[in-house]
PDB file of N, CA and C in Angstrom:
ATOM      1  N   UNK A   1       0.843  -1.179   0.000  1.00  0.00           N
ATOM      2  CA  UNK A   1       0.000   0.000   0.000  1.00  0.00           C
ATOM      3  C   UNK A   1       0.887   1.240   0.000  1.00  0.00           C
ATOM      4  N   UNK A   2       0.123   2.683  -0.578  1.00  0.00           N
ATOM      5  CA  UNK A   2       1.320   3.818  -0.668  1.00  0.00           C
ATOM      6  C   UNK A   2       0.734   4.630   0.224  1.00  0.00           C
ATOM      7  N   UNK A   3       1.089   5.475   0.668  1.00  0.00           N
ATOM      8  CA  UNK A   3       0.861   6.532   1.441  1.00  0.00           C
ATOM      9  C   UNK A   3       1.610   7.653   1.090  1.00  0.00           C
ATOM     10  N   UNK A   4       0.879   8.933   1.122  1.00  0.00           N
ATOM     11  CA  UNK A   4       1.444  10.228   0.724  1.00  0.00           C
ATOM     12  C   UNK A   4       1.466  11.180   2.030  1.00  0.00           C
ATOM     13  N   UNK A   5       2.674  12.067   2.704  1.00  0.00           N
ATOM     14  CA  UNK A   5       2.844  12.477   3.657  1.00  0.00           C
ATOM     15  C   UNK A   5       2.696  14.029   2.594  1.00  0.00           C
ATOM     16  N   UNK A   6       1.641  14.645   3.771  1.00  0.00           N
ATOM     17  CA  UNK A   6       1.769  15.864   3.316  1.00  0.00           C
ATOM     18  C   UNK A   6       1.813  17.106   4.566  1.00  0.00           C
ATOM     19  N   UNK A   7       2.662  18.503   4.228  1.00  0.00           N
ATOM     20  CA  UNK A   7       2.852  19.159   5.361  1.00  0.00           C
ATOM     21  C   UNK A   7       2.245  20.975   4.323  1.00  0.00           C
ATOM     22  N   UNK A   8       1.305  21.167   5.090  1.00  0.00           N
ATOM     23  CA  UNK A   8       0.535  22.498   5.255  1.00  0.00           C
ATOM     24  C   UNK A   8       1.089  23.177   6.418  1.00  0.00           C
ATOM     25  N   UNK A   9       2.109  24.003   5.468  1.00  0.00           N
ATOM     26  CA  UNK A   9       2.469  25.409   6.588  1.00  0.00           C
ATOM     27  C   UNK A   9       1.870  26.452   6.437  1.00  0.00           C
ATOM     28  N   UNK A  10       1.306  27.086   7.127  1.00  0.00           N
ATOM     29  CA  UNK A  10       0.130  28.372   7.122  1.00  0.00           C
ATOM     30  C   UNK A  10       0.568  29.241   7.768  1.00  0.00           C
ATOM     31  N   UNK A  11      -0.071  30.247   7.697  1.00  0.00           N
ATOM     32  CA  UNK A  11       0.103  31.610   8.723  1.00  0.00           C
ATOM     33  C   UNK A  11      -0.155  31.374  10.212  1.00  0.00           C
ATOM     34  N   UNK A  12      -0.698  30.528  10.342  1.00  0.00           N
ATOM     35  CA  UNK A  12      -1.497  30.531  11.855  1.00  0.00           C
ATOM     36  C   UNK A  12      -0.982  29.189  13.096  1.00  0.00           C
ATOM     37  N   UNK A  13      -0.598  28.416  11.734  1.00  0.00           N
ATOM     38  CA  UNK A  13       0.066  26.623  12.321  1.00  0.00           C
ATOM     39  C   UNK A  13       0.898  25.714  10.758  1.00  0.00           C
ATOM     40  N   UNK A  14       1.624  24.968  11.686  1.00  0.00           N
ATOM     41  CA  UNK A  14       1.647  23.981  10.108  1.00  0.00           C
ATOM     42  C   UNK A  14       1.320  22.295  11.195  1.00  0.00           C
ATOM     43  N   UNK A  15       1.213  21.978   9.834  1.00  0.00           N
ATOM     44  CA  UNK A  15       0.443  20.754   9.515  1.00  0.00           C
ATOM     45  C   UNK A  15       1.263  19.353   9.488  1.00  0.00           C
ATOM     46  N   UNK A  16       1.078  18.404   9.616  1.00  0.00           N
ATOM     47  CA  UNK A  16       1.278  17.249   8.961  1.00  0.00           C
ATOM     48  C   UNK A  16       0.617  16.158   8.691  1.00  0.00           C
ATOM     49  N   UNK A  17       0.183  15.571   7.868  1.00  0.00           N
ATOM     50  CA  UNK A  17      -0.497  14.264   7.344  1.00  0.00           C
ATOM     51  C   UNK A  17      -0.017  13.433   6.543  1.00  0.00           C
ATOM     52  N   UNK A  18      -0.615  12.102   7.138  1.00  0.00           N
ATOM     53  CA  UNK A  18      -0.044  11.296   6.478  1.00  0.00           C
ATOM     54  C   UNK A  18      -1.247  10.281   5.216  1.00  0.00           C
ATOM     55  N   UNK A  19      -1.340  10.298   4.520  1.00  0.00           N
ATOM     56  CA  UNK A  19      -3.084   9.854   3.470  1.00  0.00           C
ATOM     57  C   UNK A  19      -2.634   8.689   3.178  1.00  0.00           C
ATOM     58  N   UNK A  20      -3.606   7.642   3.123  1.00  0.00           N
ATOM     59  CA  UNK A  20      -3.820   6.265   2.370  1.00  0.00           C
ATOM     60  C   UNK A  20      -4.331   6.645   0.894  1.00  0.00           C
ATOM     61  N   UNK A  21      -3.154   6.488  -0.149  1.00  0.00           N
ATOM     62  CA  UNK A  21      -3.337   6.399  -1.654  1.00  0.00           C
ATOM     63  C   UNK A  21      -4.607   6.598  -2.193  1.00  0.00           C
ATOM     64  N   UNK A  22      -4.953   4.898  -1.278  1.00  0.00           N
ATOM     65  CA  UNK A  22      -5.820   3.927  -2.295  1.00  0.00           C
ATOM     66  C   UNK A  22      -7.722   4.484  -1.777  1.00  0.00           C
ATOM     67  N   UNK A  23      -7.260   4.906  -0.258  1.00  0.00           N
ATOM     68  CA  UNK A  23      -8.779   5.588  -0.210  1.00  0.00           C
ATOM     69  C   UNK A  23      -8.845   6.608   0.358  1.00  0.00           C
ATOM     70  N   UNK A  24      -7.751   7.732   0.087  1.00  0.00           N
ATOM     71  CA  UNK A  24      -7.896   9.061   0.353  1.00  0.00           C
ATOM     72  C   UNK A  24      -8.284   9.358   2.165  1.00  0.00           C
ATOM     73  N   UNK A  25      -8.001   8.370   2.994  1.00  0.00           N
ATOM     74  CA  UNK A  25      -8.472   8.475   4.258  1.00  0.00           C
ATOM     75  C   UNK A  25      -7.001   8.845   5.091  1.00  0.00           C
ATOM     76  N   UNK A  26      -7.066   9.874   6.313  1.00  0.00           N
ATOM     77  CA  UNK A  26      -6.238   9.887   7.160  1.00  0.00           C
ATOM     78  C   UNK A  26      -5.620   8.950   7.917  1.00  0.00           C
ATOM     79  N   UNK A  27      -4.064   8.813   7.737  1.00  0.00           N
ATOM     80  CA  UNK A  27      -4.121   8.271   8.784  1.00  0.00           C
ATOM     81  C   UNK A  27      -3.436   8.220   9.709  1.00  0.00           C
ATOM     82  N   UNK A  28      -2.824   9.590  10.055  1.00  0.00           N
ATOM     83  CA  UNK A  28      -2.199  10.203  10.566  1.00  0.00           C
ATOM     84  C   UNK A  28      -1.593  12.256  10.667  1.00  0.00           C
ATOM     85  N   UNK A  29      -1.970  12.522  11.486  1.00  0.00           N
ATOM     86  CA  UNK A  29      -1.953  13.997  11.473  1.00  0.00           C
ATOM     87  C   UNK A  29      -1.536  14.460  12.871  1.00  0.00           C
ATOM     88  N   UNK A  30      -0.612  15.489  12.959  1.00  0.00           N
ATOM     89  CA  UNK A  30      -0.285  16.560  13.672  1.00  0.00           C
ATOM     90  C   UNK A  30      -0.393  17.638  14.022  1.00  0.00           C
ATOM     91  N   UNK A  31      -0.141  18.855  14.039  1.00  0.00           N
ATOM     92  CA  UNK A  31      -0.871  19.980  14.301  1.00  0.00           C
ATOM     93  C   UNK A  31       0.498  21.087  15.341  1.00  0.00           C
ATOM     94  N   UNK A  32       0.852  21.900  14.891  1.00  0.00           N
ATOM     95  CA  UNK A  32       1.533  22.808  15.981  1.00  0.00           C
ATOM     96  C   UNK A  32       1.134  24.090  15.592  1.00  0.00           C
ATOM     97  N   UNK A  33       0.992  24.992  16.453  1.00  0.00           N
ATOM     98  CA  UNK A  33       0.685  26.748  16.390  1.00  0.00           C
ATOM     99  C   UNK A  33       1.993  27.478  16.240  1.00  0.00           C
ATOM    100  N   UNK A  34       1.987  28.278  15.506  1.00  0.00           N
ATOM    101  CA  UNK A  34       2.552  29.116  15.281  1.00  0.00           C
ATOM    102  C   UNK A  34       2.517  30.610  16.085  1.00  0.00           C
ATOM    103  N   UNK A  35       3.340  31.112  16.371  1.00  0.00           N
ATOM    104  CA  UNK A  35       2.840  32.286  17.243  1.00  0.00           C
ATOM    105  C   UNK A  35       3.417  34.072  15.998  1.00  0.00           C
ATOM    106  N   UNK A  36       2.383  34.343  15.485  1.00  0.00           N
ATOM    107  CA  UNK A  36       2.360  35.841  14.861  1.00  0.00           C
ATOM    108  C   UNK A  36       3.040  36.821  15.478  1.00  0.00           C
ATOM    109  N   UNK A  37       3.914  37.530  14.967  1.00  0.00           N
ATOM    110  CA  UNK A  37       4.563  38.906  15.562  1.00  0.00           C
ATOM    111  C   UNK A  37       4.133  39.627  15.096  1.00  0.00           C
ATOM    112  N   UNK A  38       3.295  41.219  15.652  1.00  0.00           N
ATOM    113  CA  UNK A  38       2.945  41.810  15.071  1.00  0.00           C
ATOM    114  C   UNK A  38       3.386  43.692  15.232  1.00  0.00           C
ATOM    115  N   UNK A  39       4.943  43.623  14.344  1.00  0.00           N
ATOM    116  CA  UNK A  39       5.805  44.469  14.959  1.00  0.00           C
ATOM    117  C   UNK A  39       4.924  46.324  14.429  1.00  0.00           C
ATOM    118  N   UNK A  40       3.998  46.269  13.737  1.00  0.00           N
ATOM    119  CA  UNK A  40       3.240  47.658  13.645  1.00  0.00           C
ATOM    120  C   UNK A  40       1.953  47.072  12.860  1.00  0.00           C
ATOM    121  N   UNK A  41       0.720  48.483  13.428  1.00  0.00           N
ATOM    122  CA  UNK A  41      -0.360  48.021  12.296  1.00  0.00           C
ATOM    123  C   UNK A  41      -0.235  47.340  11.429  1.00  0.00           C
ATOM    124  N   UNK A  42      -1.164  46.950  11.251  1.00  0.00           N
ATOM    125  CA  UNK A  42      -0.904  46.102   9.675  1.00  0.00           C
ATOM    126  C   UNK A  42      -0.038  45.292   9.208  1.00  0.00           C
ATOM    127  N   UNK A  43       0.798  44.959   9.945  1.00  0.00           N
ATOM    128  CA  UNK A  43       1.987  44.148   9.437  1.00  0.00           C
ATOM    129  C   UNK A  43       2.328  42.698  10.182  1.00  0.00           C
ATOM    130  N   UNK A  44       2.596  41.866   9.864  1.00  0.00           N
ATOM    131  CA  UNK A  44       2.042  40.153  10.379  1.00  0.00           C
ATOM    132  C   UNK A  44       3.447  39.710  10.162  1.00  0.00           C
ATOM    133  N   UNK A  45       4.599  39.063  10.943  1.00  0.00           N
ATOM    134  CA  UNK A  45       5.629  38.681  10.650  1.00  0.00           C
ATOM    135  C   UNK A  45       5.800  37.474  12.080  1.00  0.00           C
ATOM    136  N   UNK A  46       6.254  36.383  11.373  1.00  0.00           N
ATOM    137  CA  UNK A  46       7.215  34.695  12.149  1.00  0.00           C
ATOM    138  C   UNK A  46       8.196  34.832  12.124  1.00  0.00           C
ATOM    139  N   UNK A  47       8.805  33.978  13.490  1.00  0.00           N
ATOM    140  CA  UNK A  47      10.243  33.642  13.376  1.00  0.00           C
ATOM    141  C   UNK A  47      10.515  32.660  12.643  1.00  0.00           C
ATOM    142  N   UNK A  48      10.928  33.276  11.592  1.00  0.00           N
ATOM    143  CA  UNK A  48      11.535  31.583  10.601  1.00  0.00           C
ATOM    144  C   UNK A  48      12.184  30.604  11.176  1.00  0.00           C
ATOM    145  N   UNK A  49      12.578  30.648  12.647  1.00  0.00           N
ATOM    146  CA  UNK A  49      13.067  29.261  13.183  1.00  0.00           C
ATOM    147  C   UNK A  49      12.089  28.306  13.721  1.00  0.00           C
ATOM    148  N   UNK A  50      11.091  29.286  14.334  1.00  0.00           N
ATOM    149  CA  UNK A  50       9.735  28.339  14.415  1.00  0.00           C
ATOM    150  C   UNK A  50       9.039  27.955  13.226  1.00  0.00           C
ATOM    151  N   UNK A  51       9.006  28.127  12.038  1.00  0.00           N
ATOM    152  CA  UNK A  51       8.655  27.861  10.951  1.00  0.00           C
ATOM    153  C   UNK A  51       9.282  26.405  10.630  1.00  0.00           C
ATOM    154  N   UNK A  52      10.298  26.370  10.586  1.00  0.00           N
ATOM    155  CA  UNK A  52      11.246  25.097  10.476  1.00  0.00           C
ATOM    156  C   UNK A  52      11.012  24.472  11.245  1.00  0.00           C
ATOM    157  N   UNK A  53      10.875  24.636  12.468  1.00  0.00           N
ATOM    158  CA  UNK A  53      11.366  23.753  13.517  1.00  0.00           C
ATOM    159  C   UNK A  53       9.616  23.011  14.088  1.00  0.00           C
ATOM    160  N   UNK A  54       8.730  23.813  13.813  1.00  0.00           N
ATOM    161  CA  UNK A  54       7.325  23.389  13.620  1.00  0.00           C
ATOM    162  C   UNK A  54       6.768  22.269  12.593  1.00  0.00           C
ATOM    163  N   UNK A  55       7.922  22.429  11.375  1.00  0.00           N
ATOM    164  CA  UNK A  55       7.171  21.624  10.435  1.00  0.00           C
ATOM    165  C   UNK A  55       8.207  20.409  10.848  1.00  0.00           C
ATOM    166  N   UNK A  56       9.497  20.352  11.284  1.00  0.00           N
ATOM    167  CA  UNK A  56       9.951  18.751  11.182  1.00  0.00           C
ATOM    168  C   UNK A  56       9.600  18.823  12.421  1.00  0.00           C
ATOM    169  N   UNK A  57       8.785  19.068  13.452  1.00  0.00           N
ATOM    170  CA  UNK A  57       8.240  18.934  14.614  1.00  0.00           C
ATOM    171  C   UNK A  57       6.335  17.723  14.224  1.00  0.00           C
ATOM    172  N   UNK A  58       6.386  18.159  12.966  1.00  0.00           N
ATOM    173  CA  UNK A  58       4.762  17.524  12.453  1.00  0.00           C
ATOM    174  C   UNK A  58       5.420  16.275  11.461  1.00  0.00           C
ATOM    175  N   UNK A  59       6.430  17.051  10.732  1.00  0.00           N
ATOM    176  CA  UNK A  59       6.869  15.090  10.051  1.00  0.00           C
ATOM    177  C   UNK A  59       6.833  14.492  10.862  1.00  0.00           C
ATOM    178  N   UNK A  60       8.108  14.547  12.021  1.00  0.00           N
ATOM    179  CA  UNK A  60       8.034  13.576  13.015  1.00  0.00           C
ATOM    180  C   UNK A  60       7.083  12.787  13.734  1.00  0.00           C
ATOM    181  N   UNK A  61       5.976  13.723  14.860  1.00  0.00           N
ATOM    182  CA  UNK A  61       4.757  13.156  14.825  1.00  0.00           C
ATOM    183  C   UNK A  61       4.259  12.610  13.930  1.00  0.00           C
ATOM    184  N   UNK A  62       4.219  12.907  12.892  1.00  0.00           N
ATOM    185  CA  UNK A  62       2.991  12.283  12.159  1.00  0.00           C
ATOM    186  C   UNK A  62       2.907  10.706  11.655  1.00  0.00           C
ATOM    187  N   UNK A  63       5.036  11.086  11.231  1.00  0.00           N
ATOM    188  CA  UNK A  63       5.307  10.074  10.994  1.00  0.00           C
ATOM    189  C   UNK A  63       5.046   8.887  12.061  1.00  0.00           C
ATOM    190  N   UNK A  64       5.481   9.396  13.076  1.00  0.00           N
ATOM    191  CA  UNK A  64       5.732   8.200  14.279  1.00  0.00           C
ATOM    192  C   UNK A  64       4.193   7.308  14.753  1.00  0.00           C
ATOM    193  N   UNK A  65       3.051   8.565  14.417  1.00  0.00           N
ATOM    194  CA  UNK A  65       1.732   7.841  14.663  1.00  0.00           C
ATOM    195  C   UNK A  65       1.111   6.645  13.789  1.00  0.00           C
ATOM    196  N   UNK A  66       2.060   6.715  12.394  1.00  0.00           N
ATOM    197  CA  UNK A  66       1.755   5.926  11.314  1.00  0.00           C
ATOM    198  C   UNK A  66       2.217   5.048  11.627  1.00  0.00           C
ATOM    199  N   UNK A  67       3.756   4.790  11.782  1.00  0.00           N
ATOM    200  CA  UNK A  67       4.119   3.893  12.589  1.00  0.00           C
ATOM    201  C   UNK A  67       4.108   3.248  13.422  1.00  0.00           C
ATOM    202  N   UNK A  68       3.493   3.834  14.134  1.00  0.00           N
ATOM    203  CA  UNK A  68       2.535   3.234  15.736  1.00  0.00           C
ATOM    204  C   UNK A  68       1.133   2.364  14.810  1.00  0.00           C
ATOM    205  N   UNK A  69       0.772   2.495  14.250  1.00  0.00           N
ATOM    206  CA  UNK A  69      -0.393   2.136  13.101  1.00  0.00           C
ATOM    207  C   UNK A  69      -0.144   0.893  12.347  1.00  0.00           C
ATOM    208  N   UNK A  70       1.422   0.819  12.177  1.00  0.00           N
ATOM    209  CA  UNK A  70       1.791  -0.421  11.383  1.00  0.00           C
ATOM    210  C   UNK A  70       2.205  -0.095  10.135  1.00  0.00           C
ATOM    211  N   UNK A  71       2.895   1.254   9.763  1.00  0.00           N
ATOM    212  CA  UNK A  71       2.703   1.489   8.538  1.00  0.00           C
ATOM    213  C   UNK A  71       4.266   2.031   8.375  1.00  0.00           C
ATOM    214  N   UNK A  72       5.186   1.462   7.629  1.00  0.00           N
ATOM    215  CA  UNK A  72       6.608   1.879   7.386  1.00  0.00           C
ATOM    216  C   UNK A  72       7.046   3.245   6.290  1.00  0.00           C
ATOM    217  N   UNK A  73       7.866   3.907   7.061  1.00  0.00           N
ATOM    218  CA  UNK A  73       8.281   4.682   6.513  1.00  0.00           C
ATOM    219  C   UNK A  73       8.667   4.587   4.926  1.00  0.00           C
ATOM    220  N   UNK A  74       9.355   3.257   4.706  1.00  0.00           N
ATOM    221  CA  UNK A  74       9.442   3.076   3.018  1.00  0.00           C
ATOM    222  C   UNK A  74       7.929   2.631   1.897  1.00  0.00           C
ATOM    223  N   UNK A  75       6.539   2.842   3.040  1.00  0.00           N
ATOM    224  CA  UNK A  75       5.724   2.619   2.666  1.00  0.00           C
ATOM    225  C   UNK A  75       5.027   4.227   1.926  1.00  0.00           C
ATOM    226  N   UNK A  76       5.478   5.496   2.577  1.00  0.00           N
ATOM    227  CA  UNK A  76       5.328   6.546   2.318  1.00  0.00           C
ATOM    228  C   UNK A  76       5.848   6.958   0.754  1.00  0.00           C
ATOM    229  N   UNK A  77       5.165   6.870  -0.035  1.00  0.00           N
ATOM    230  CA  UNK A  77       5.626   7.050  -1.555  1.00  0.00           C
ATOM    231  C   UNK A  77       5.703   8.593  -1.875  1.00  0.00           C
ATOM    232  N   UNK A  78       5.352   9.738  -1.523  1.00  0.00           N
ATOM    233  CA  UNK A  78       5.817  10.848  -1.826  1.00  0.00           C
ATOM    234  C   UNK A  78       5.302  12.177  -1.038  1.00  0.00           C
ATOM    235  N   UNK A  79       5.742  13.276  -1.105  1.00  0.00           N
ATOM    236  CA  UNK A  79       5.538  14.758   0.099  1.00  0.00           C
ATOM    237  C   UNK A  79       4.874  15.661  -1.006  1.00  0.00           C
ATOM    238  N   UNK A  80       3.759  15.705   0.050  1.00  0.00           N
ATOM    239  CA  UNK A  80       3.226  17.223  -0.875  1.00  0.00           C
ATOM    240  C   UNK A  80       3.318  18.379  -0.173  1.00  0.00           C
ATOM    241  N   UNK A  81       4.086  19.881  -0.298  1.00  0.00           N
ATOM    242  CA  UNK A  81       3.947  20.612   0.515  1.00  0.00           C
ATOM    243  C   UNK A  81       2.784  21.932   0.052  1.00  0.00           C
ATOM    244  N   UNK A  82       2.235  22.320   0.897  1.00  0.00           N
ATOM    245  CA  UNK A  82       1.557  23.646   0.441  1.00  0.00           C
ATOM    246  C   UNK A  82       2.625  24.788   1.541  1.00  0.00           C
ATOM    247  N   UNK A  83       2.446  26.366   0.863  1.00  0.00           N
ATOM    248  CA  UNK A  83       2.806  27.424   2.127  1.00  0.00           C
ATOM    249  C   UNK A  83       2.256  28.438   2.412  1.00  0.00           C
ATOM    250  N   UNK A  84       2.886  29.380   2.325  1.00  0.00           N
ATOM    251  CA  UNK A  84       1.767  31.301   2.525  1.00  0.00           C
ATOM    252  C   UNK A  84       2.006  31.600   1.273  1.00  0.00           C
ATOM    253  N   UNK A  85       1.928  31.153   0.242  1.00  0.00           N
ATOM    254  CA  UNK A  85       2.560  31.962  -0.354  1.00  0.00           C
ATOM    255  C   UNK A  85       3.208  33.311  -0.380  1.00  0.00           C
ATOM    256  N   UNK A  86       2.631  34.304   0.023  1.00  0.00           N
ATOM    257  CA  UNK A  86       3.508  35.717  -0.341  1.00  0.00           C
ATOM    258  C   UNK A  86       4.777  35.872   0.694  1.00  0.00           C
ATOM    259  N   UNK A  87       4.688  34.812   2.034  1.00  0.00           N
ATOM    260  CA  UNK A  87       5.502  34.870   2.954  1.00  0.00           C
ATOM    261  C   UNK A  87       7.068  34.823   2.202  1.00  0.00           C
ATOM    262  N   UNK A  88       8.092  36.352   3.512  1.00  0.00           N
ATOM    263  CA  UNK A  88       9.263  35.892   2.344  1.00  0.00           C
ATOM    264  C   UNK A  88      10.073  35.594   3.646  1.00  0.00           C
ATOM    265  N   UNK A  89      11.312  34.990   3.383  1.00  0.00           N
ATOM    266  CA  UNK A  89      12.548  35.002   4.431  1.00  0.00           C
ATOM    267  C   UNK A  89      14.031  35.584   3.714  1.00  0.00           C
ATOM    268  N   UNK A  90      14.542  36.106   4.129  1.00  0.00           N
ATOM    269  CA  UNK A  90      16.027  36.334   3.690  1.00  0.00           C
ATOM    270  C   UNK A  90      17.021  35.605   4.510  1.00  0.00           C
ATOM    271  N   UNK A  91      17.756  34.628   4.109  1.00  0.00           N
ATOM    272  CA  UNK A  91      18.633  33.789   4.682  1.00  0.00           C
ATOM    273  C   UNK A  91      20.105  34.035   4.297  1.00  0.00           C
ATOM    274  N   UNK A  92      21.041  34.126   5.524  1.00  0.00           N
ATOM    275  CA  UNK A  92      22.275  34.331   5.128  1.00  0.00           C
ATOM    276  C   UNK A  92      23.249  33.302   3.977  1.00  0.00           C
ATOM    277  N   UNK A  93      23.525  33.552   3.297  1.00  0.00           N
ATOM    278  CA  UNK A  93      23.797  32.475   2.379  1.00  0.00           C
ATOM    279  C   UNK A  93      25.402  31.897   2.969  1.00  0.00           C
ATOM    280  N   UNK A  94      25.825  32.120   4.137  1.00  0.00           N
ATOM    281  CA  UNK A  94      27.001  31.438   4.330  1.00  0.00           C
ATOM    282  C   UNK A  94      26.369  30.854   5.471  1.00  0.00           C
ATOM    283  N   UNK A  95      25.798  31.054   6.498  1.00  0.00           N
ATOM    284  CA  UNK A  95      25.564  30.405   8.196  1.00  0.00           C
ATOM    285  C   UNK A  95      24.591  30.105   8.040  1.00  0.00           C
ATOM    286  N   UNK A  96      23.023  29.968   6.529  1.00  0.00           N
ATOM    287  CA  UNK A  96      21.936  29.640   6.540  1.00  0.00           C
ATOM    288  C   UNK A  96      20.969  30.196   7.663  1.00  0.00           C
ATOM    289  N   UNK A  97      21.183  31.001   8.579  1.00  0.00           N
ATOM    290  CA  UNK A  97      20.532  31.728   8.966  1.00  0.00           C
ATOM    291  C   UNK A  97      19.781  33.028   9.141  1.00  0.00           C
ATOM    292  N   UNK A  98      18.358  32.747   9.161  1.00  0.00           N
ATOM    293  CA  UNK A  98      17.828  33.815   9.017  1.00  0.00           C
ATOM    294  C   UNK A  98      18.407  35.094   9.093  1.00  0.00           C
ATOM    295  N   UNK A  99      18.167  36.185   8.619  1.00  0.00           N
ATOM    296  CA  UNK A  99      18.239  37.342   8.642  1.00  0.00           C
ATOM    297  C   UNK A  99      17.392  38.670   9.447  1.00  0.00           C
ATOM    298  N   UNK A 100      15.993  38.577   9.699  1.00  0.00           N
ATOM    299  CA  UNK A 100      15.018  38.550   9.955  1.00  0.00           C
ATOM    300  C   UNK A 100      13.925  37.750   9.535  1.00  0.00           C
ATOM    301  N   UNK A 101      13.109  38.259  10.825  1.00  0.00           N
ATOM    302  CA  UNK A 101      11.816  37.359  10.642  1.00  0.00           C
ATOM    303  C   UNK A 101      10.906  37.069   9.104  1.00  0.00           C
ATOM    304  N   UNK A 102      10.280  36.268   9.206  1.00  0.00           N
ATOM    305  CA  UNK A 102       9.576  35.976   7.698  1.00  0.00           C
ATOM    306  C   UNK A 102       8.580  37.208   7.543  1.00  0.00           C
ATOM    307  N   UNK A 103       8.926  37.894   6.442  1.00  0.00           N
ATOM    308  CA  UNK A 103       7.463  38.830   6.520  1.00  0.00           C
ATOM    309  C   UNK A 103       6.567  37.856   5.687  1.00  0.00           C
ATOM    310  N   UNK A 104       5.217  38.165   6.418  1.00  0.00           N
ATOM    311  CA  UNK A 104       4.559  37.319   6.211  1.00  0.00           C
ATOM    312  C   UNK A 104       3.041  38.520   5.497  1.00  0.00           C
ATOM    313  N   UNK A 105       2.340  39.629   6.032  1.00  0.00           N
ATOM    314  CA  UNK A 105       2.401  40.844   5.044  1.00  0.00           C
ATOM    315  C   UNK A 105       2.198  41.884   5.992  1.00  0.00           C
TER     316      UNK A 105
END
């Protein structure tokens, strides 16, 4: 059987799931919050380390519940990700670390 792991990072939380191929049913999911900075009116910005560290915080779970389920990791046939779209980050290109927070808008 295949299973597709998928991770929805949003403005508000990201996601993880894990789907059965063959009948589109859950069977496995995670869930962490995200916490919004909101450094003036109008303006919505994350720490891109919680961004990261939220979503392999939901592979993990998610994965591990599947597994608890009976279901092997080489059974997982492929990742779908969704994101914010307009969200941006600037990352240092030598230490890979952020620069500032993600504006998010």
């Amino acid at each position: 059987m295949a299973y597709v792991l998928a991770v929805d990072q949003g403005t508000s939380s990201t996601r993880a799931i894990v789907i059965d191929c063959s009948t589109g049913s859950i069977i496995a999911e995670h869930c962490e919050t995200l916490v919004s900075i909101f450094p003036k009116e109008g303006y919505v910005e994350i720490n891109p380390v919680d961004i990261l560290s939220t979503t392999l915080q939901c592979i993990d779970a998610a994965v591990e519940i599947a597994e608890e389920k009976g279901i092997s990791t080489d059974e997982i046939a492929g990742l779908g990700i969704t994101n914010q779209r307009e969200t941006t980050i600037v990352w240092d290109g030598l230490t890979g670390e952020p620069l500032y927070n993600a504006i998010v808008w």
